[in-house]
Protein backbone atom coordinates (compact mmCIF):
# COMPACT_ATOMS: atom_id res chain seq x y z
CA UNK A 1 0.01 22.20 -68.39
CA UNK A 2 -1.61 22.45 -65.04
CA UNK A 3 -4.31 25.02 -66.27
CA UNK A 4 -5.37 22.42 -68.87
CA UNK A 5 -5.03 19.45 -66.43
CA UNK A 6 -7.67 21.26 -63.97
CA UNK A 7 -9.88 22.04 -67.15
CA UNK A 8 -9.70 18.45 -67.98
CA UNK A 9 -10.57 17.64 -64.24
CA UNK A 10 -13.57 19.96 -64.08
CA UNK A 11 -14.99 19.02 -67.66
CA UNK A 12 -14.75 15.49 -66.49
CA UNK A 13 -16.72 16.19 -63.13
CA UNK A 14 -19.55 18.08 -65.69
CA UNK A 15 -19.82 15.08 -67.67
CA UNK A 16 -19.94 13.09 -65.17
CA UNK A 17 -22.69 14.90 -63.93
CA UNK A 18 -24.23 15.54 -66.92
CA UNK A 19 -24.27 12.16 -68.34
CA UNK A 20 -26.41 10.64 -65.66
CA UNK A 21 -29.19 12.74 -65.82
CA UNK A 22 -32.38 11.54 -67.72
CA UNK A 23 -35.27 13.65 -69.70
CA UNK A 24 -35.82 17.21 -70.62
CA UNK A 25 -32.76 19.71 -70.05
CA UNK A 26 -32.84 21.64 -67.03
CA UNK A 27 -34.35 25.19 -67.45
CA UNK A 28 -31.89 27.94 -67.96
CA UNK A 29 -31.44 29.97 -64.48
CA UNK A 30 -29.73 33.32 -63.76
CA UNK A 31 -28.97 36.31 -65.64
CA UNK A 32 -28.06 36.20 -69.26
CA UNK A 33 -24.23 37.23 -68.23
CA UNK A 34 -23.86 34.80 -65.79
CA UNK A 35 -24.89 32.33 -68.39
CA UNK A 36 -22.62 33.73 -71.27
CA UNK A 37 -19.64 33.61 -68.51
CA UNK A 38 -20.23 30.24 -67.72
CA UNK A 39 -20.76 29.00 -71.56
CA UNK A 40 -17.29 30.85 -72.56
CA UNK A 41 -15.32 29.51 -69.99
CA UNK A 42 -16.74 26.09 -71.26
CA UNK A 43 -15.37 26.59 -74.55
CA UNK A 44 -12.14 27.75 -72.99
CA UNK A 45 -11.85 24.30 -70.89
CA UNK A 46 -12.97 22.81 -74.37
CA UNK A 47 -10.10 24.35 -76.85
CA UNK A 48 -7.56 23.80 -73.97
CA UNK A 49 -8.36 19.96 -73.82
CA UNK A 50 -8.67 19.66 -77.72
CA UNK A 51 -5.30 21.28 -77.55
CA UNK A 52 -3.58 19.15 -75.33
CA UNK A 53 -4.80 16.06 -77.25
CA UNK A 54 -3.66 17.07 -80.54
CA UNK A 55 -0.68 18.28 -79.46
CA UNK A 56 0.00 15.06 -77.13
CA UNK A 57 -1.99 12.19 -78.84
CA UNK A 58 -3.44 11.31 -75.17
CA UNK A 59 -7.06 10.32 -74.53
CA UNK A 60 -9.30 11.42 -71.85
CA UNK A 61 -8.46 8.76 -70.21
CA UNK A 62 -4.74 9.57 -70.21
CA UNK A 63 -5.64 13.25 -68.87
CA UNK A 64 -7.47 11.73 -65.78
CA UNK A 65 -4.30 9.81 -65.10
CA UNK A 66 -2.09 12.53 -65.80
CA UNK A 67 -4.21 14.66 -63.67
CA UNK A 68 -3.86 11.51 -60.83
CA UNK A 69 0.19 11.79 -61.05
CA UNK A 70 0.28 15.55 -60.79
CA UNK A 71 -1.93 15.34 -57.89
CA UNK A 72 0.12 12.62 -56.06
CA UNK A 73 3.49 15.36 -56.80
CA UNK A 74 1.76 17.96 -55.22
CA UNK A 75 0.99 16.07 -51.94
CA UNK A 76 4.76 15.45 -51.94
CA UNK A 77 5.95 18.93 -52.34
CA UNK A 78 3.33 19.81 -49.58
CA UNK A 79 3.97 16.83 -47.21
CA UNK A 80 7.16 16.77 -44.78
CA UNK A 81 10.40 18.59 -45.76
CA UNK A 82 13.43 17.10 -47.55
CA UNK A 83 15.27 17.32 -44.02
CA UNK A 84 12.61 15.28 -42.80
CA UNK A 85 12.58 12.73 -45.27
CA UNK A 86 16.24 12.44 -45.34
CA UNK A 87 16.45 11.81 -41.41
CA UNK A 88 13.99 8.62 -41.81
CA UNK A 89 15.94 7.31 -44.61
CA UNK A 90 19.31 7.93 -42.48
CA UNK A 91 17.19 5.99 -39.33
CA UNK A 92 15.76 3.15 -41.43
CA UNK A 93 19.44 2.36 -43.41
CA UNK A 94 21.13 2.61 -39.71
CA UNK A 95 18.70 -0.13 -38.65
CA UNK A 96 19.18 -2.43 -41.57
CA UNK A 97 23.37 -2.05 -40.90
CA UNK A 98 23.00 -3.20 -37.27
CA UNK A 99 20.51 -5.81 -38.34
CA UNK A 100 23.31 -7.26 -40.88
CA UNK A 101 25.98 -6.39 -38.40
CA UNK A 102 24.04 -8.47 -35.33
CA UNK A 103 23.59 -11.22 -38.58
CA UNK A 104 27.22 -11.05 -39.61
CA UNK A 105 26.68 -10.25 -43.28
CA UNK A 106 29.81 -8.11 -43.76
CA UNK A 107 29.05 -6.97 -47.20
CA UNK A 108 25.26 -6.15 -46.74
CA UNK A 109 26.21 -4.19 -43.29
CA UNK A 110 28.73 -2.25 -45.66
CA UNK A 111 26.83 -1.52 -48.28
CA UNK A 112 24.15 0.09 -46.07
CA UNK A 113 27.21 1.93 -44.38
CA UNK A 114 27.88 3.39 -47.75
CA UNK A 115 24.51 4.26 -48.22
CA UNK A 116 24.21 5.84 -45.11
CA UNK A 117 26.90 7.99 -45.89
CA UNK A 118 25.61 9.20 -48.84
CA UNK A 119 22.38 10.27 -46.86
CA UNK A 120 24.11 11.58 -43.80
CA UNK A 121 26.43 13.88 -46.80
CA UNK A 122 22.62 14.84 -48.55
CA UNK A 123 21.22 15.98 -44.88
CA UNK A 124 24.53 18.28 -44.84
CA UNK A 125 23.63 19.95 -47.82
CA UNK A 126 19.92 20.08 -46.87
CA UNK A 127 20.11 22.14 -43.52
CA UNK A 128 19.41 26.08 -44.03
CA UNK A 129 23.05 26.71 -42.06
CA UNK A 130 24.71 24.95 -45.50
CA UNK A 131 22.62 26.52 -47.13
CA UNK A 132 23.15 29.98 -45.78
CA UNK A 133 27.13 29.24 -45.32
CA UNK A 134 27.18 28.91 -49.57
CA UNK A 135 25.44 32.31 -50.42
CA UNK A 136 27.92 33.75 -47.64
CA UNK A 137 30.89 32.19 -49.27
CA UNK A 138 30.10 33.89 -52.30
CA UNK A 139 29.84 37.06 -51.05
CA UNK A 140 32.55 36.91 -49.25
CA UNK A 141 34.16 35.51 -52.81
CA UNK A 142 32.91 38.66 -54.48
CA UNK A 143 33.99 41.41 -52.16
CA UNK A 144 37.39 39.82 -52.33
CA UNK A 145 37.60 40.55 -55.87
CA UNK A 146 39.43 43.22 -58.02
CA UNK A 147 36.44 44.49 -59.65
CA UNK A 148 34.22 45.58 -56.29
CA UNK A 149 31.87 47.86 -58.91
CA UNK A 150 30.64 44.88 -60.52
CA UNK A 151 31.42 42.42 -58.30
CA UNK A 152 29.22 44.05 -55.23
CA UNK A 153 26.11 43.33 -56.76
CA UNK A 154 26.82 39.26 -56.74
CA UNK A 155 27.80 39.95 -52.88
CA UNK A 156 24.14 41.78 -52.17
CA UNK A 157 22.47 39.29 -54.00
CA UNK A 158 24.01 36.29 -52.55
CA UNK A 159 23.40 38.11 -48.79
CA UNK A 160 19.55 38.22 -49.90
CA UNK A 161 19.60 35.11 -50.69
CA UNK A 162 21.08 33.72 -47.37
CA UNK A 163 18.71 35.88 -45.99
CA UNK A 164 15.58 34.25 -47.76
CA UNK A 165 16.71 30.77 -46.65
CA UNK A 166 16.59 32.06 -43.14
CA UNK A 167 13.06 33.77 -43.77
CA UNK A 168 11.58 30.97 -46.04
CA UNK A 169 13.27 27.49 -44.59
CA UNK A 170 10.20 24.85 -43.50
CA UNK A 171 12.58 23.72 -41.18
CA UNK A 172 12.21 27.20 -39.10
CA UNK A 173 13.59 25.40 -36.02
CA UNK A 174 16.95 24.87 -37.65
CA UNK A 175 18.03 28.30 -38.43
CA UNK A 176 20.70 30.05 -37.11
CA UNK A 177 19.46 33.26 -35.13
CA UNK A 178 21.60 35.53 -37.83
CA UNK A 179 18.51 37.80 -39.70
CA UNK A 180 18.73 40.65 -38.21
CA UNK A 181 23.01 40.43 -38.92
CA UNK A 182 22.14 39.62 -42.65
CA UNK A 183 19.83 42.46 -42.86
CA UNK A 184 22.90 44.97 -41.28
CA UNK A 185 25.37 43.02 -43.30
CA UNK A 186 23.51 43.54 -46.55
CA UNK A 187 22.61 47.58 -45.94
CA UNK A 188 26.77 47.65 -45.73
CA UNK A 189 27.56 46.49 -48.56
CA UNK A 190 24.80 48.11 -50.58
CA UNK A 191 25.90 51.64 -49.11
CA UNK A 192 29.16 50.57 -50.30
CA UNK A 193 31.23 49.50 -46.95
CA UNK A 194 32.90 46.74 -48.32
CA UNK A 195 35.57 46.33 -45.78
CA UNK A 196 32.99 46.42 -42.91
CA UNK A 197 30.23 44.23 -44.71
CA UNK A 198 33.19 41.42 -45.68
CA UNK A 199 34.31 40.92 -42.17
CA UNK A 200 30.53 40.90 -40.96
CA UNK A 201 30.50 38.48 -44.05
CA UNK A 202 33.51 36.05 -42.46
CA UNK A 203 31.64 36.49 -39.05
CA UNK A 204 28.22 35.45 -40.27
CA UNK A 205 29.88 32.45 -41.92
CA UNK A 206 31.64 31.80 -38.42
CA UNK A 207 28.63 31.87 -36.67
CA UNK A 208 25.85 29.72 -39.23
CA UNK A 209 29.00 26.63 -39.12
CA UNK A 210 28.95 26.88 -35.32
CA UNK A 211 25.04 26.07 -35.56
CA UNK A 212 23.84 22.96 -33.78
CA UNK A 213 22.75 21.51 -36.80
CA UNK A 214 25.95 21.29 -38.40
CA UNK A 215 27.80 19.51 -35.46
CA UNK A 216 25.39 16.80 -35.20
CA UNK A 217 25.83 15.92 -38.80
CA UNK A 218 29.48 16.55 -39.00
CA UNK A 219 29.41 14.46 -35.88
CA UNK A 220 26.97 12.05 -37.58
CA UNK A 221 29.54 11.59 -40.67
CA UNK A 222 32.52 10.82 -38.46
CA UNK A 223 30.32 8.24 -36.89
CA UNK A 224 29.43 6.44 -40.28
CA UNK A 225 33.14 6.36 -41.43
CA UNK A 226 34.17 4.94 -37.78
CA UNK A 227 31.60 2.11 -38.26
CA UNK A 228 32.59 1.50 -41.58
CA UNK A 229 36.62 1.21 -40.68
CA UNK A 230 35.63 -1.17 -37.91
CA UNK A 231 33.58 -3.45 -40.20
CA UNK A 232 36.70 -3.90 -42.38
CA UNK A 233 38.51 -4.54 -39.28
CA UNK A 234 35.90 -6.77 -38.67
CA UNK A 235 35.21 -5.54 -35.32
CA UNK A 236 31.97 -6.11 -34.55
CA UNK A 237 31.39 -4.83 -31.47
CA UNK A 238 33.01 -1.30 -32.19
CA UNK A 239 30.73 -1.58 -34.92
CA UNK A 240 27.61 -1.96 -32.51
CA UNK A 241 29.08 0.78 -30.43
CA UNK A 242 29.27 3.14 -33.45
CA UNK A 243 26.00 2.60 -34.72
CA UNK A 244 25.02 3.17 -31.11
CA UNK A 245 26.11 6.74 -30.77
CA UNK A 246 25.20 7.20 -34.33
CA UNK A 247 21.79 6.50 -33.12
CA UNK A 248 21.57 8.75 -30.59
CA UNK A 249 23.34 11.49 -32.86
CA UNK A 250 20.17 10.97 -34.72
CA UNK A 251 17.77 11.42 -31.75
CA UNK A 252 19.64 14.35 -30.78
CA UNK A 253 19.01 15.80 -34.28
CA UNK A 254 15.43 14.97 -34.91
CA UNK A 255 14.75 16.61 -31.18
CA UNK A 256 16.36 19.87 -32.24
CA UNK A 257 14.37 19.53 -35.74
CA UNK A 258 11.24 19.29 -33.55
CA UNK A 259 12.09 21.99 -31.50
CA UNK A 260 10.22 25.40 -31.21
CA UNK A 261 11.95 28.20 -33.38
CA UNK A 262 14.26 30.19 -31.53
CA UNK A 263 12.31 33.75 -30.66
CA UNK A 264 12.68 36.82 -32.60
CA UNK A 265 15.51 39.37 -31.15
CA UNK A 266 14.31 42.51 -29.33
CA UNK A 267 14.44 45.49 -31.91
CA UNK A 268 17.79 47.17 -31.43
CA UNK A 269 17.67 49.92 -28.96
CA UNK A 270 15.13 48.54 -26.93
CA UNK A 271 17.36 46.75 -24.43
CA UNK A 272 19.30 50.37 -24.10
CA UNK A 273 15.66 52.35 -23.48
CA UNK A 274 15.53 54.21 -20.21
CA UNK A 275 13.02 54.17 -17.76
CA UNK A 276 10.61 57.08 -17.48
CA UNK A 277 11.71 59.83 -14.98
CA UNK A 278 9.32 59.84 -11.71
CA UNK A 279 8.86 63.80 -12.25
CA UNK A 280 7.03 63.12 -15.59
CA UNK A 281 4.54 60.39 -13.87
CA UNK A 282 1.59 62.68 -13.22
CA UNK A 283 0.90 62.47 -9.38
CA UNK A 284 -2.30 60.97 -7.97
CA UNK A 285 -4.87 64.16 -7.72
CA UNK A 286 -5.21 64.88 -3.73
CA UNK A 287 -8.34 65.45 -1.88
CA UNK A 288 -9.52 68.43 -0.89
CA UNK A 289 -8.74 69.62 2.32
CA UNK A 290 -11.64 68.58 5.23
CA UNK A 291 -12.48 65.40 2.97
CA UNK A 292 -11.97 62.01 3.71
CA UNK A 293 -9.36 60.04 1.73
CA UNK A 294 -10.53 57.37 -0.49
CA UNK A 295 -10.29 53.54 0.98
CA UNK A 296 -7.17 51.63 -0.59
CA UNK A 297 -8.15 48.51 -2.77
CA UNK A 298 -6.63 46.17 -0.34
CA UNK A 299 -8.19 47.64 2.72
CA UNK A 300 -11.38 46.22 4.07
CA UNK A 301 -14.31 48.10 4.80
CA UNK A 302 -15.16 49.01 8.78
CA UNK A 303 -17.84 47.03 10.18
């Protein structure tokens, strides 16, 4: 589909091209390949988009569209992550409740408290420490099982696949510091320590829940229910104080999103290497006897 799409985007730049030139047809230029290249991939672009309309019914002038829409999807799978996203929807809803809180439209403020909910519970599921803390569930899941010789695969796989969130996440800043563990945890249970690699397993999953990320969301969620029992208490000014902490929460969370990704860890060892023995440091060669010593750097020269 997208092959024939950019066919159908480059034929119509030709003809564009083409169709608003006047007189005599430009002399041929170039080698005879070159010019047998460019005719065949012409009729390749040509059978593609004859293709696509027979098998469609569209016109050319639903291609250019269709070529428009996939263009406009692209930019969003390029553009800011779904973390991102996500964190201005949760900002913008959080505004609206305190504007229909400060207004006193109950049901409004709670149906953008339920909303906001629902956001605060997708941003949960979006952050590469849920996402790690799944595949590391069902490892751990697997190695727990009855059937380790089949079973030990699923675990390796799902620890590779924890590990590729950590590697591959656009949201670098928000991964837990846990790589060079997944790679140890994964070489365990691939050598076939399965006691060993399931406790690193429980440990790793330990560690990715403890991550930043997840408090200030967890925290985040309490916040929305709090407001939410307070506005069917009808207690507006808890509800004000809610959203207040909820807001800050938020800036909390979009400063830690921002933040610089935490630095790779030394290589292991190197924190354990020793310094070189002064007997090996070759000694500064001496002067021969009756000759002056060189001048230091630092000193100045007699006047």
């Amino acid at each position: 589909m997208l092959r024939t799409l950019t066919c159908v985007s480059v034929l119509c730049l030709v003809l564009c091209l083409v169709g608003c030139q006047r007189g005599e047809l430009p002399q041929k230029t170039g080698t005879a390949a070159k010019e047998g290249a460019a005719n065949q991939e012409q009729q390749e672009m040509l059978q593609a988009i004859l293709r696509y309309q027979q098998d469609t019914g569209k016109s050319l002038g639903d291609l250019v569209k269709e070529i428009e829409r996939q263009n406009a999807v692209q930019q969003q799978l390029t553009g800011p992550s779904p973390v991102d996203r996500d964190l201005s929807v949760a900002r913008a809803l959080l505004v609206a409740a305190r504007r229909c809180v400060n207004s006193d439209d109950r049901d409004g403020a709670l149906a953008l408290l339920n909303r906001l909910e629902a956001t605060v519970n997708t941003l949960q599921a979006e952050i590469p420490a849920a996402q790690m803390r799944a595949f590391l569930e069902r490892a751990a899941f697997a190695l727990q099982g009855s059937s380790l010789g089949v079973e030990a695969d699923v675990a390796s796989a799902s620890v590779l696949a924890a590990l590729d969130v950590a590697l591959k996440s656009p949201n670098a800043a928000l991964v837990p510091p846990v790589v060079q563990d997944l790679e140890k945890t994964k070489a365990q249970v691939d050598r076939g320590a399965y006691k060993e690699g399931l406790a690193a397993i429980q440990q790793l999953t330990q560690t990715v829940m403890g991550h930043v990320s997840v408090r200030l969301l967890r925290n985040a969620a309490a916040g929305v229910r709090g407001a939410r029992e307070a506005m069917e208490r009808e207690a507006g000014l808890v509800v004000l104080a809610e959203l207040d902490q909820l807001s800050d929460g938020f800036n909390r969370f979009a400063t830690a999103l921002k933040a610089a990704p935490p630095a790779p860890a030394a290589p292991e060892g190197a924190a354990n290497m020793e310094a070189q023995p002064a007997e090996t440091v070759p000694a500064e060669p001496t002067a021969p006897e009756g000759t002056p010593a060189p001048a230091s750097p630092t000193q100045k020269p007699a006047t």
